[in-house]
PDB file of N, CA and C in Angstrom:
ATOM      1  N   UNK A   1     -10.188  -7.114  21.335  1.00  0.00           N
ATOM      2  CA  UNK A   1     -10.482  -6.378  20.113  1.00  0.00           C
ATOM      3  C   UNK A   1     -11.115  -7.325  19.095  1.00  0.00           C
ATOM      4  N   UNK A   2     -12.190  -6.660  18.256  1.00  0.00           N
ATOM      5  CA  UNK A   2     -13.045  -7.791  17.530  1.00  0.00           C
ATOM      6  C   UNK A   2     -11.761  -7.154  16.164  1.00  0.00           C
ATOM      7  N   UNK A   3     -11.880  -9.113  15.510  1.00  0.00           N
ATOM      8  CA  UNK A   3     -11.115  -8.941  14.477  1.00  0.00           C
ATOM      9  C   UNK A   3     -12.276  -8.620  13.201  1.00  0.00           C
ATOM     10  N   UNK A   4     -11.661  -7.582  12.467  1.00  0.00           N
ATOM     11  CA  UNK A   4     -12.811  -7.047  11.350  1.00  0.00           C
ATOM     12  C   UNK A   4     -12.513  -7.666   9.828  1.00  0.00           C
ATOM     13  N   UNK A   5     -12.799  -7.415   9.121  1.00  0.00           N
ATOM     14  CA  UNK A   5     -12.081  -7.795   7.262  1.00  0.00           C
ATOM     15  C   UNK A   5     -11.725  -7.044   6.913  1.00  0.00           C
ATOM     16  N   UNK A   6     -11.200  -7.138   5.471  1.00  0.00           N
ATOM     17  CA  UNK A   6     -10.027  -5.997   4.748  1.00  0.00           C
ATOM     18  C   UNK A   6     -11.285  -5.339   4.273  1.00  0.00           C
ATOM     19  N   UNK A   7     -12.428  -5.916   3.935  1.00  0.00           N
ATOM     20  CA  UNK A   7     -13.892  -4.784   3.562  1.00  0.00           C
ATOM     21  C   UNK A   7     -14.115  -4.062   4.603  1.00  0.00           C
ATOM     22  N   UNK A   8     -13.938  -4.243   5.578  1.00  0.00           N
ATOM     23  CA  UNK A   8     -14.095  -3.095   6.570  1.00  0.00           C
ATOM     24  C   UNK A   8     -12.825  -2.313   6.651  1.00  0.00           C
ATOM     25  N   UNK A   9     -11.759  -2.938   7.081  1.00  0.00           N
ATOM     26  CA  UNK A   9     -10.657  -1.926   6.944  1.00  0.00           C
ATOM     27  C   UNK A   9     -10.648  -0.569   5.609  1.00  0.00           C
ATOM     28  N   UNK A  10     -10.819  -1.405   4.662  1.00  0.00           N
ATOM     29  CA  UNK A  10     -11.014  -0.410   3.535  1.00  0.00           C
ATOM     30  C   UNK A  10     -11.885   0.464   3.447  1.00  0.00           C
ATOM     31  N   UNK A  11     -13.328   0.014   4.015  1.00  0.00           N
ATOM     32  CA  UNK A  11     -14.029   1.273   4.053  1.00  0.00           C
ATOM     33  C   UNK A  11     -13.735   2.350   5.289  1.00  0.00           C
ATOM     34  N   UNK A  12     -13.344   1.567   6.229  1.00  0.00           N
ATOM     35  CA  UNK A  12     -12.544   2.566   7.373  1.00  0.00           C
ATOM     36  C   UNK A  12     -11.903   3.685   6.335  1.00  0.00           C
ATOM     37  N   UNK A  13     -10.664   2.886   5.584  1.00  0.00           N
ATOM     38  CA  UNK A  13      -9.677   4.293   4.624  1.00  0.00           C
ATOM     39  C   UNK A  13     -10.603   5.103   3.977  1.00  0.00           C
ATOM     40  N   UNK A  14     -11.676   4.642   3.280  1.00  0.00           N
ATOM     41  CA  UNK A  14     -12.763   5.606   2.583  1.00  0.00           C
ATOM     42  C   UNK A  14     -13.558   6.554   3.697  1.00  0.00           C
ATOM     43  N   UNK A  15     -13.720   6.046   4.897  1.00  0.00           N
ATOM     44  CA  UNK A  15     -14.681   7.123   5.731  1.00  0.00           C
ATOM     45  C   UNK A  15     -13.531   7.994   6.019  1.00  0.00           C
ATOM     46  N   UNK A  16     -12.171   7.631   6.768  1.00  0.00           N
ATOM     47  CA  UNK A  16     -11.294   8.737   6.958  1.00  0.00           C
ATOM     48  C   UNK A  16     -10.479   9.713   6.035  1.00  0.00           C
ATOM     49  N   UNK A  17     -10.328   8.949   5.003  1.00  0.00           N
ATOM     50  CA  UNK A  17      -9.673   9.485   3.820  1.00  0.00           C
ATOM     51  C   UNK A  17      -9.960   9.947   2.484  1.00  0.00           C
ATOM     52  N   UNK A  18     -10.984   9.312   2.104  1.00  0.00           N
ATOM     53  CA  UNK A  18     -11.629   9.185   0.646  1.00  0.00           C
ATOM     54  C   UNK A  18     -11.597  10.671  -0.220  1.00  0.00           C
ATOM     55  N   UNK A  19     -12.001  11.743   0.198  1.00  0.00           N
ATOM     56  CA  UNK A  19     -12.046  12.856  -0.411  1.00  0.00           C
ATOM     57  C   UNK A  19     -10.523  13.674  -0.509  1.00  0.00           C
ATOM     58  N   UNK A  20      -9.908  13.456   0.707  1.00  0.00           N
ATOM     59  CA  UNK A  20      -8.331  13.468   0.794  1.00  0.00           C
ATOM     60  C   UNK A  20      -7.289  12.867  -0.581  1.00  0.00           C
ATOM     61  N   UNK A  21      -7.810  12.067  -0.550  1.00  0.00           N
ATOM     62  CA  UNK A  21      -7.267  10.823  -1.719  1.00  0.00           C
ATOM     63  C   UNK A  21      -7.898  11.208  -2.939  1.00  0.00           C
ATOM     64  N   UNK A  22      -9.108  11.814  -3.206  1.00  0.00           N
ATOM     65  CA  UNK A  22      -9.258  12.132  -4.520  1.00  0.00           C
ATOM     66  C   UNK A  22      -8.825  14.055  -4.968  1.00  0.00           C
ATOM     67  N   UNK A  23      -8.308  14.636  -4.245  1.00  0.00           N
ATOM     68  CA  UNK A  23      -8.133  15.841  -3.894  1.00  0.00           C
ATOM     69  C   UNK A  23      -6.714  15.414  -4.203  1.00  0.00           C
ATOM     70  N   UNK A  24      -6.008  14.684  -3.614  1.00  0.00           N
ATOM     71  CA  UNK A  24      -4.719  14.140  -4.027  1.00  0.00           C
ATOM     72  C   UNK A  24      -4.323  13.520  -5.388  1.00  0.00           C
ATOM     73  N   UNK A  25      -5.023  12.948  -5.447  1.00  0.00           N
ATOM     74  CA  UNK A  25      -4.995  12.131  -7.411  1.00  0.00           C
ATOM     75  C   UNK A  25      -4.623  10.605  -6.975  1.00  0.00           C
ATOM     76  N   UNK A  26      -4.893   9.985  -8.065  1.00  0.00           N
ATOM     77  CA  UNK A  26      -4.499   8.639  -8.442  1.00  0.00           C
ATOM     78  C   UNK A  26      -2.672   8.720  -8.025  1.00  0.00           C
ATOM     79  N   UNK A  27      -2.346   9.507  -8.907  1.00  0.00           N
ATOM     80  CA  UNK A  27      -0.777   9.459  -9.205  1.00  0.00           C
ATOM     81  C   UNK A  27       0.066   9.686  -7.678  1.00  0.00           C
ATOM     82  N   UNK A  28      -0.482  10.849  -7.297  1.00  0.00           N
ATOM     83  CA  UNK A  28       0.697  11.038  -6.099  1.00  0.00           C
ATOM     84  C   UNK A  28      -0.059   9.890  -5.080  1.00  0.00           C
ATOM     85  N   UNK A  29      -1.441   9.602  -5.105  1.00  0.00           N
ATOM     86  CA  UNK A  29      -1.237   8.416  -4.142  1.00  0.00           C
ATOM     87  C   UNK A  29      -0.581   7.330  -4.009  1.00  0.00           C
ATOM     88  N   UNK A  30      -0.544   6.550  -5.779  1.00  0.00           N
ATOM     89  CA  UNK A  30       0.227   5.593  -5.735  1.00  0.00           C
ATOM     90  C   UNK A  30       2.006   6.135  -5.364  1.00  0.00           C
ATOM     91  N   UNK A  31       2.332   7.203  -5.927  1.00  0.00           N
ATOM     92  CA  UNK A  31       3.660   8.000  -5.184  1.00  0.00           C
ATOM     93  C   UNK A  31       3.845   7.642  -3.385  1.00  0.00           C
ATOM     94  N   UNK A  32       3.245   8.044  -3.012  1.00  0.00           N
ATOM     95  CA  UNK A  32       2.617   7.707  -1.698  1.00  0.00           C
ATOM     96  C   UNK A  32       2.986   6.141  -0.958  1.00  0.00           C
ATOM     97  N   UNK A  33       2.157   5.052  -1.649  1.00  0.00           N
ATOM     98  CA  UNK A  33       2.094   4.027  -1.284  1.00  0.00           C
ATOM     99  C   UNK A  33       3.972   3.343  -1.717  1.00  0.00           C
ATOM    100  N   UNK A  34       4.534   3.904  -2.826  1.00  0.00           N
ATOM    101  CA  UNK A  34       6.108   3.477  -3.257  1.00  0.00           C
ATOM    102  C   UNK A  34       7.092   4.051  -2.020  1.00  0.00           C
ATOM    103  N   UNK A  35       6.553   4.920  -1.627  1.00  0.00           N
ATOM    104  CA  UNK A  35       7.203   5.902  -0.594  1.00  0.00           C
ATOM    105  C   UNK A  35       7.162   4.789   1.002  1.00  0.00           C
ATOM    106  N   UNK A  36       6.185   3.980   1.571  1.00  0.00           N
ATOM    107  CA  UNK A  36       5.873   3.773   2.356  1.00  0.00           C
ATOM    108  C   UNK A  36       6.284   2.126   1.961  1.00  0.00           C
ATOM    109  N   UNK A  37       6.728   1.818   0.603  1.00  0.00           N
ATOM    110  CA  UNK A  37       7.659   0.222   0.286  1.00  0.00           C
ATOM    111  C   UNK A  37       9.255   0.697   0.920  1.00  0.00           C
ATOM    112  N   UNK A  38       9.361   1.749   0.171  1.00  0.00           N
ATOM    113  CA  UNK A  38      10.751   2.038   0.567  1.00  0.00           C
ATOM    114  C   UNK A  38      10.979   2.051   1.914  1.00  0.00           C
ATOM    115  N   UNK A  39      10.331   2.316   2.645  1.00  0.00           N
ATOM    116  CA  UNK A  39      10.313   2.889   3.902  1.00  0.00           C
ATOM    117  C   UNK A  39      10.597   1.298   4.894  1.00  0.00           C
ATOM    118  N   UNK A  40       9.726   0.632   4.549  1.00  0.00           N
ATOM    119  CA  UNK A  40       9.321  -1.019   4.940  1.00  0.00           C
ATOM    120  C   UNK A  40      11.546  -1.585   4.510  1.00  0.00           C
ATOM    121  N   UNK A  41      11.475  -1.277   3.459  1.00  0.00           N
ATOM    122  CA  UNK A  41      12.897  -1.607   2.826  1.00  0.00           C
ATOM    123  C   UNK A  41      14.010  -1.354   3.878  1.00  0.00           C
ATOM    124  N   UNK A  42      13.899   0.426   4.122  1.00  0.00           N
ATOM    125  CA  UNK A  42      14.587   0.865   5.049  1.00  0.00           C
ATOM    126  C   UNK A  42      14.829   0.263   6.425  1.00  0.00           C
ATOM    127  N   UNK A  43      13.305  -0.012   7.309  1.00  0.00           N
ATOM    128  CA  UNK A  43      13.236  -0.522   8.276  1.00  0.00           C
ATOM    129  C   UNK A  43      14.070  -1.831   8.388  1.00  0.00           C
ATOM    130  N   UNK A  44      14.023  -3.063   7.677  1.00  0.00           N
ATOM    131  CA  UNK A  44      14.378  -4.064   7.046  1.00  0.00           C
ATOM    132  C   UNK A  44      15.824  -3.808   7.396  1.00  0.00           C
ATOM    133  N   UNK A  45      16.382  -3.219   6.750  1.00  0.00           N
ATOM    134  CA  UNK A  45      17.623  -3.382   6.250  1.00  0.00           C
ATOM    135  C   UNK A  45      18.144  -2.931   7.722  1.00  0.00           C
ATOM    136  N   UNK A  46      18.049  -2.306   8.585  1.00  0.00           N
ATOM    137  CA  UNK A  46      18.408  -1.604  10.130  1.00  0.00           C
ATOM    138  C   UNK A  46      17.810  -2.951  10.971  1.00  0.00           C
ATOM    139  N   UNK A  47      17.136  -3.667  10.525  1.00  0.00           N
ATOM    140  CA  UNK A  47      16.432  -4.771  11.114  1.00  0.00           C
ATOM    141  C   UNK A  47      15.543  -3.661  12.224  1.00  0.00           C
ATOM    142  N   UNK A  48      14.889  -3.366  12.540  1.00  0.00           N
ATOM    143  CA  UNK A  48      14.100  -2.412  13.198  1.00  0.00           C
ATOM    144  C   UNK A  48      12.502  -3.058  12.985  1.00  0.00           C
ATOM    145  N   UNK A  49      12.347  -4.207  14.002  1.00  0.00           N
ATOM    146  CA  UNK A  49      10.994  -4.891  14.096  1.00  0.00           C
ATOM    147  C   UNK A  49      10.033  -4.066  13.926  1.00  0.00           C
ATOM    148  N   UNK A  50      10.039  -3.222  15.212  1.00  0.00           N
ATOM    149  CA  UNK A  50       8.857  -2.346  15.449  1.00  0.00           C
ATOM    150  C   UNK A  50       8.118  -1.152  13.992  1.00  0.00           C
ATOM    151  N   UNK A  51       9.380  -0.683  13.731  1.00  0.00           N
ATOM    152  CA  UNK A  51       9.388  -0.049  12.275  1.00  0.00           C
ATOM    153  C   UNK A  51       8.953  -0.873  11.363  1.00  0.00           C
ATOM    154  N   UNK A  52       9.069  -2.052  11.576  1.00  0.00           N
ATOM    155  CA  UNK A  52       8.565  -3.110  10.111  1.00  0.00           C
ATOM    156  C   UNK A  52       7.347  -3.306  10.427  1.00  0.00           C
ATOM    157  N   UNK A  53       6.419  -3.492  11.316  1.00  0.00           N
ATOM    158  CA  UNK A  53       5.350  -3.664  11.555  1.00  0.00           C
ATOM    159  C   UNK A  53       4.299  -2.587  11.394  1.00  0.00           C
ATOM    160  N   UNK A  54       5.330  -1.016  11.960  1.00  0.00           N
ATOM    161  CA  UNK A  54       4.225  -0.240  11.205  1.00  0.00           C
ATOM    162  C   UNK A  54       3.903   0.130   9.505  1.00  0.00           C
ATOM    163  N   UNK A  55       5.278  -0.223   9.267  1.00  0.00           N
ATOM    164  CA  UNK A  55       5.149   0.417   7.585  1.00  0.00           C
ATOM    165  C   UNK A  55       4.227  -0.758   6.403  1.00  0.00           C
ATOM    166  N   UNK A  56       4.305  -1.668   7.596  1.00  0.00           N
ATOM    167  CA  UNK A  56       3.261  -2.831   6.621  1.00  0.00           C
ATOM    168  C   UNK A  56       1.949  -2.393   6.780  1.00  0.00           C
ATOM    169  N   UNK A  57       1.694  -2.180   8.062  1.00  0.00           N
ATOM    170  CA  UNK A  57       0.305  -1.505   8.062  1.00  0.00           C
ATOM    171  C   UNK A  57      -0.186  -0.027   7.665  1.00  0.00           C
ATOM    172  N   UNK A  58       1.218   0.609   7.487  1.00  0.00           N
ATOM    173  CA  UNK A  58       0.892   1.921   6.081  1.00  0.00           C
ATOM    174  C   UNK A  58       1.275   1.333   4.834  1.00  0.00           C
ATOM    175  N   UNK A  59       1.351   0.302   4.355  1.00  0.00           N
ATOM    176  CA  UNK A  59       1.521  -0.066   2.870  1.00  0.00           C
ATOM    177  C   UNK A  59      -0.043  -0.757   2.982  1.00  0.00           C
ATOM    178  N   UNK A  60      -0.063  -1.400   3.993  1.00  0.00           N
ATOM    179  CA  UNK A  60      -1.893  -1.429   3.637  1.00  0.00           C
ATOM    180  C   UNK A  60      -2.798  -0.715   3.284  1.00  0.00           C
ATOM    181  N   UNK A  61      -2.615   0.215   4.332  1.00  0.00           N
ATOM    182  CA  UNK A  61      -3.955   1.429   4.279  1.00  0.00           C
ATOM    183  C   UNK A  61      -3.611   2.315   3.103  1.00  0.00           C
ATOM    184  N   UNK A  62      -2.403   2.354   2.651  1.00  0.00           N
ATOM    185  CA  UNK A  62      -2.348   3.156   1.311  1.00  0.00           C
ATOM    186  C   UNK A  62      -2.551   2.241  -0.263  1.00  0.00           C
ATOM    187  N   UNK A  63      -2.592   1.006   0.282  1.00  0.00           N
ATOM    188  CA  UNK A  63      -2.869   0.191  -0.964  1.00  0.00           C
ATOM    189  C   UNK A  63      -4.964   0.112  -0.933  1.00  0.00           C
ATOM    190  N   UNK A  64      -5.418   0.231   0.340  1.00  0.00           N
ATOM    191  CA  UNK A  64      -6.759   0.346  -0.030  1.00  0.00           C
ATOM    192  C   UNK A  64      -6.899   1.897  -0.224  1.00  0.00           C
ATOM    193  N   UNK A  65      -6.513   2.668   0.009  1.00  0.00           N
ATOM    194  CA  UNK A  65      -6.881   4.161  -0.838  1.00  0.00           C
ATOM    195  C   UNK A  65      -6.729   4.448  -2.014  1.00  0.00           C
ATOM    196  N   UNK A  66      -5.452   3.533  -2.530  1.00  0.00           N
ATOM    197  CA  UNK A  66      -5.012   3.628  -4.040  1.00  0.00           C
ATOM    198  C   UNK A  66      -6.637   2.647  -4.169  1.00  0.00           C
ATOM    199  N   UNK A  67      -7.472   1.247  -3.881  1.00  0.00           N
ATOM    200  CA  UNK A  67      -8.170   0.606  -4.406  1.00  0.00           C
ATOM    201  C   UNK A  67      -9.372   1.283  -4.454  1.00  0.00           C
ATOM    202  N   UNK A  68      -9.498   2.187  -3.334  1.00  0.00           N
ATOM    203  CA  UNK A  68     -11.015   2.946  -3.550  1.00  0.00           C
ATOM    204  C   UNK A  68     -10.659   4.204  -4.354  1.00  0.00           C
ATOM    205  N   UNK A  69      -9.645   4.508  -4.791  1.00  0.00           N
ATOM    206  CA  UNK A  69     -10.105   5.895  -5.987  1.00  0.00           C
ATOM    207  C   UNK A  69     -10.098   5.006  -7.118  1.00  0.00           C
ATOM    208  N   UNK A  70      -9.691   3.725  -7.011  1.00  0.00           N
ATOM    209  CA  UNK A  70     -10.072   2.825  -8.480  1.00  0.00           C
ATOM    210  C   UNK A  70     -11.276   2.597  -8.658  1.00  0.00           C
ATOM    211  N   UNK A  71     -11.868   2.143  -7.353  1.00  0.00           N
ATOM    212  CA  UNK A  71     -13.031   1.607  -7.110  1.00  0.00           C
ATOM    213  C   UNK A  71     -13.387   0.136  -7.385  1.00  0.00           C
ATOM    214  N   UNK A  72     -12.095  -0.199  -6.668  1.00  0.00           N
ATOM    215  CA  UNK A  72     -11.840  -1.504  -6.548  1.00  0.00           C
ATOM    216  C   UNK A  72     -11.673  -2.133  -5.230  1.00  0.00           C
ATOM    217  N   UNK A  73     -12.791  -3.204  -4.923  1.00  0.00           N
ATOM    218  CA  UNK A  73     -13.252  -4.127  -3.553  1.00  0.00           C
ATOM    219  C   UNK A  73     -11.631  -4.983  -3.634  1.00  0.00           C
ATOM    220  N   UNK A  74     -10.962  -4.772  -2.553  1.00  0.00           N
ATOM    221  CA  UNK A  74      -9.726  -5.521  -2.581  1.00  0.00           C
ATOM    222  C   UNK A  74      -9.838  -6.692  -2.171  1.00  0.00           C
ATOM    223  N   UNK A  75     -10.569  -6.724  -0.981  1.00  0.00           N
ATOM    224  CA  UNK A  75     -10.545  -7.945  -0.616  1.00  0.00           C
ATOM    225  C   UNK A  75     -11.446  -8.920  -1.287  1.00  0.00           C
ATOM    226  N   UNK A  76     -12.435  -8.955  -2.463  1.00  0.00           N
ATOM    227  CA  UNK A  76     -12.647  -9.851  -3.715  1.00  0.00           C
ATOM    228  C   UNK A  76     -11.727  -9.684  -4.745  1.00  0.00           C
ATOM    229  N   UNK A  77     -10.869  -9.079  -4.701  1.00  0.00           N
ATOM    230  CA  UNK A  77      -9.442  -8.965  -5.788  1.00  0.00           C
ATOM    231  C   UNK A  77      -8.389 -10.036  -5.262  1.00  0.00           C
ATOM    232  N   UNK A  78      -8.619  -9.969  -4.065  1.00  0.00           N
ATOM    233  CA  UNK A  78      -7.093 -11.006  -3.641  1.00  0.00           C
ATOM    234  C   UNK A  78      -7.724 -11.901  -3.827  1.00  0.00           C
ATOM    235  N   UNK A  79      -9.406 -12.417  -3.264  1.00  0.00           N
ATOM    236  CA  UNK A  79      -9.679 -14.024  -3.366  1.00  0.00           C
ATOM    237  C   UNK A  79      -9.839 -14.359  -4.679  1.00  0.00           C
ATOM    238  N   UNK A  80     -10.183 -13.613  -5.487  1.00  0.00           N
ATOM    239  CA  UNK A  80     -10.579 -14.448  -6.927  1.00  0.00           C
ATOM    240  C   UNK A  80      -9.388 -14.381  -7.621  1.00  0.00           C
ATOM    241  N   UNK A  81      -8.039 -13.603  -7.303  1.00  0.00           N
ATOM    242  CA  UNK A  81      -6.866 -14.030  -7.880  1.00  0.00           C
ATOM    243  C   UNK A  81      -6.564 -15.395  -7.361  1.00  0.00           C
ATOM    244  N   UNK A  82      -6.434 -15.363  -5.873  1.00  0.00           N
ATOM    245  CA  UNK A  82      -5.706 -16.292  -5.315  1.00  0.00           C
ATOM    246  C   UNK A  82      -6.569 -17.369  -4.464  1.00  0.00           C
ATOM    247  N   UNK A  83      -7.571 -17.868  -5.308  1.00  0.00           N
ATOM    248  CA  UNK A  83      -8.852 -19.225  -4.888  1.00  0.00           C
ATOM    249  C   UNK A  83      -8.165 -20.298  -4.094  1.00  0.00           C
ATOM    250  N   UNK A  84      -7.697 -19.936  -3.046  1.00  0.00           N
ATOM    251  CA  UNK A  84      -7.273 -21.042  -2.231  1.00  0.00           C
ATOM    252  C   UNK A  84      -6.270 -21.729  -3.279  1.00  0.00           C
ATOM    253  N   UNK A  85      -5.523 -21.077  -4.161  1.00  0.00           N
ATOM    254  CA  UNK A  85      -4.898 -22.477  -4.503  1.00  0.00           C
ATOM    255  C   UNK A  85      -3.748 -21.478  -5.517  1.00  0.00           C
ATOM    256  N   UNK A  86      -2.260 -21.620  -5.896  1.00  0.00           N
ATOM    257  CA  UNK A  86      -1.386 -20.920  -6.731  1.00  0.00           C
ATOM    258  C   UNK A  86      -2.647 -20.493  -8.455  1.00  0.00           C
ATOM    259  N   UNK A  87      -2.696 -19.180  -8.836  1.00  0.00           N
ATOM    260  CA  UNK A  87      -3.134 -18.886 -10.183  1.00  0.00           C
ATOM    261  C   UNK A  87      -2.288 -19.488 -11.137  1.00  0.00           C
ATOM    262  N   UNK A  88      -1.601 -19.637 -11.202  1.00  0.00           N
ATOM    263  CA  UNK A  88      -0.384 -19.887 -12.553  1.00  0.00           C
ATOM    264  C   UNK A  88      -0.330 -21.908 -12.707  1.00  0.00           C
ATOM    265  N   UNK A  89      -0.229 -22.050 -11.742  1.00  0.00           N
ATOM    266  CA  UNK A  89       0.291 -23.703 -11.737  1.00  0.00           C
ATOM    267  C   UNK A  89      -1.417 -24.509 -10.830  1.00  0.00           C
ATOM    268  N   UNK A  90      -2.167 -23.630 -10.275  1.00  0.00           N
ATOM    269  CA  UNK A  90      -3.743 -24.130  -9.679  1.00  0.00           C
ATOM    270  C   UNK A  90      -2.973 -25.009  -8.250  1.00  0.00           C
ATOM    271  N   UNK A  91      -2.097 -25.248  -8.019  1.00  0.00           N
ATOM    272  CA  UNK A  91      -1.756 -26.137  -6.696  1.00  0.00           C
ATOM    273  C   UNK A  91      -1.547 -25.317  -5.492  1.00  0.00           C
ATOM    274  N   UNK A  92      -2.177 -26.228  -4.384  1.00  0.00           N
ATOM    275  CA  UNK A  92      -1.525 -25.560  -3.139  1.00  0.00           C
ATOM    276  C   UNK A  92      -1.351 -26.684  -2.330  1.00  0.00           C
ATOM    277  N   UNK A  93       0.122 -26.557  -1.802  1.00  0.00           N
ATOM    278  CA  UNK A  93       1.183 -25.369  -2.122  1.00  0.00           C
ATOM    279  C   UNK A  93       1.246 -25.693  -3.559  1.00  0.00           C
ATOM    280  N   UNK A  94       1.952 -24.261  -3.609  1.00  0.00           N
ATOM    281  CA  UNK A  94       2.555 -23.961  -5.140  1.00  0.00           C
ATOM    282  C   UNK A  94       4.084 -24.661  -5.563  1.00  0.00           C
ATOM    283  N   UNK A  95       3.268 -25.453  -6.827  1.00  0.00           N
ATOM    284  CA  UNK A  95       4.556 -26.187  -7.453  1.00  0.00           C
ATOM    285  C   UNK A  95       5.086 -25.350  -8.869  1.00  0.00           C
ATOM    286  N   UNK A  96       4.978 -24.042  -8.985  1.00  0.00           N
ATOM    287  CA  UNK A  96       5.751 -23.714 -10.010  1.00  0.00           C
ATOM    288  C   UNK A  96       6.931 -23.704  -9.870  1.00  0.00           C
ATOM    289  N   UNK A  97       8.226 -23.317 -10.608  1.00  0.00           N
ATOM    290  CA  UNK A  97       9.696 -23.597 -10.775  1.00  0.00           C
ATOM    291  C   UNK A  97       9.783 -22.582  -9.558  1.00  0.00           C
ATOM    292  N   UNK A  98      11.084 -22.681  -8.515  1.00  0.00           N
ATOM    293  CA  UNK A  98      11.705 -21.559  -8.278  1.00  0.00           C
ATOM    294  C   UNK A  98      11.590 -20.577  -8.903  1.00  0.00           C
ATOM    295  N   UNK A  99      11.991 -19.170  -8.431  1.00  0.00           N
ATOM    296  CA  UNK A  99      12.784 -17.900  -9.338  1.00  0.00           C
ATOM    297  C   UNK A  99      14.038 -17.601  -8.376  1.00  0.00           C
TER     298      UNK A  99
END
């Protein structure tokens, strides 16, 4: 299987979904994507591998549907937050305090 980018993945969610998602709204999508954390939570907590692996890859595909009714390129959102190096403290690895 050829490995693709999150710009392609995402426009994948826009060719299959896009009008779905705006027919739906901003709101219940992001509803949607909280629904599919919990879910990841759930799996987690039962320790249930297989379940954890899919709900990450529905917290993906619902985090690029929430980014294309923004109309926001995610995958230049993660790199120019996160330039190879921590935003807050600029080091990598990251030397800010614990939390």
């Amino acid at each position: 299987m050829t490995r693709k980018s999150v710009n392609d993945f995402q426009n994948l969610m826009k060719d299959l979904y896009l009008e779905r998602d705006r027919q739906r709204g901003i709101e219940k999508t992001l509803l949607w994507l909280q629904t599919e954390q919990g879910e990841l939570i759930d799996a987690y907590l039962k320790n249930d591998t297989s379940t954890i692996i899919e709900e990450v890859a529905d917290i993906f595909a619902w985090l690029c549907s929430v980014c294309n009714l923004f109309e926001i390129n995610l995958e230049s959102a993660v790199w120019e937050k996160y330039p190879n190096k921590c935003p807050k403290c600029l080091k990598s690895p990251c030397l800010c305090p614990k939390r």
